[in-house]
Protein backbone atom coordinates (compact mmCIF):
# COMPACT_ATOMS: atom_id res chain seq x y z
CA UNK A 1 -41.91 102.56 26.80
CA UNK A 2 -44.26 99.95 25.67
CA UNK A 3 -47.80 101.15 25.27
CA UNK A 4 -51.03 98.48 26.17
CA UNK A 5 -54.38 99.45 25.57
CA UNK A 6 -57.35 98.04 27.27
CA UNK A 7 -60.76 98.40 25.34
CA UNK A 8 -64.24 97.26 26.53
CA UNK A 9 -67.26 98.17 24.00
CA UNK A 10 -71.08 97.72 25.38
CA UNK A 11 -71.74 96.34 21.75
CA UNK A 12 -70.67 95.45 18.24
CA UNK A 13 -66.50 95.05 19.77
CA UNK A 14 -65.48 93.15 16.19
CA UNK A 15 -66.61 95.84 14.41
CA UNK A 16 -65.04 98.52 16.65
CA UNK A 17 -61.98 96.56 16.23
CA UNK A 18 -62.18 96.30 12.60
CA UNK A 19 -62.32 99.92 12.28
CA UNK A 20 -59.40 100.59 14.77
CA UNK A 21 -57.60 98.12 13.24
CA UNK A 22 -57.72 100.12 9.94
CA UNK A 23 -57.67 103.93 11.54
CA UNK A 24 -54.60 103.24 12.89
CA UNK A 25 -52.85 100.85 10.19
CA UNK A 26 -52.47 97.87 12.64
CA UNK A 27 -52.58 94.92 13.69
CA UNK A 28 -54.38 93.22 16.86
CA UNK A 29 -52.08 90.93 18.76
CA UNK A 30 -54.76 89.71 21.15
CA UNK A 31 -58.94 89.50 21.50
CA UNK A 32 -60.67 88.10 24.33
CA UNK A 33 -64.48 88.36 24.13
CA UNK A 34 -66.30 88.44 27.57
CA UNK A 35 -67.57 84.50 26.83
CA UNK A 36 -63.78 83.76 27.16
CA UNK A 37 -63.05 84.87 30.25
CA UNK A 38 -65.92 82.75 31.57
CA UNK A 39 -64.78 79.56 33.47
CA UNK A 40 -65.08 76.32 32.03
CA UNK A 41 -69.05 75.24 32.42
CA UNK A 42 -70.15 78.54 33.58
CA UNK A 43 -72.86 80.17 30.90
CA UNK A 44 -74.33 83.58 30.38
């Protein structure tokens, strides 16, 4: 069984990701910020 974890952070997410990243001895195989789930000419 294949296990995928889905994080959101109200914050500093790189440096939440560092740290898991480290804690846990692995790698990240994917990171999508909010501003790149955002449509083509769309803005914040």
């Amino acid at each position: 069984m294949k296990v995928t974890p889905y994080l959101t952070f109200a914050g500093n997410c790189a440096e939440a990701m560092t740290y898991y990243k480290s804690a846990l001895r692995s790698k990240l195989s994917m990171v999508m910020t909010f501003a790149d789930m955002m449509p083509e000419g769309l803005s914040v």
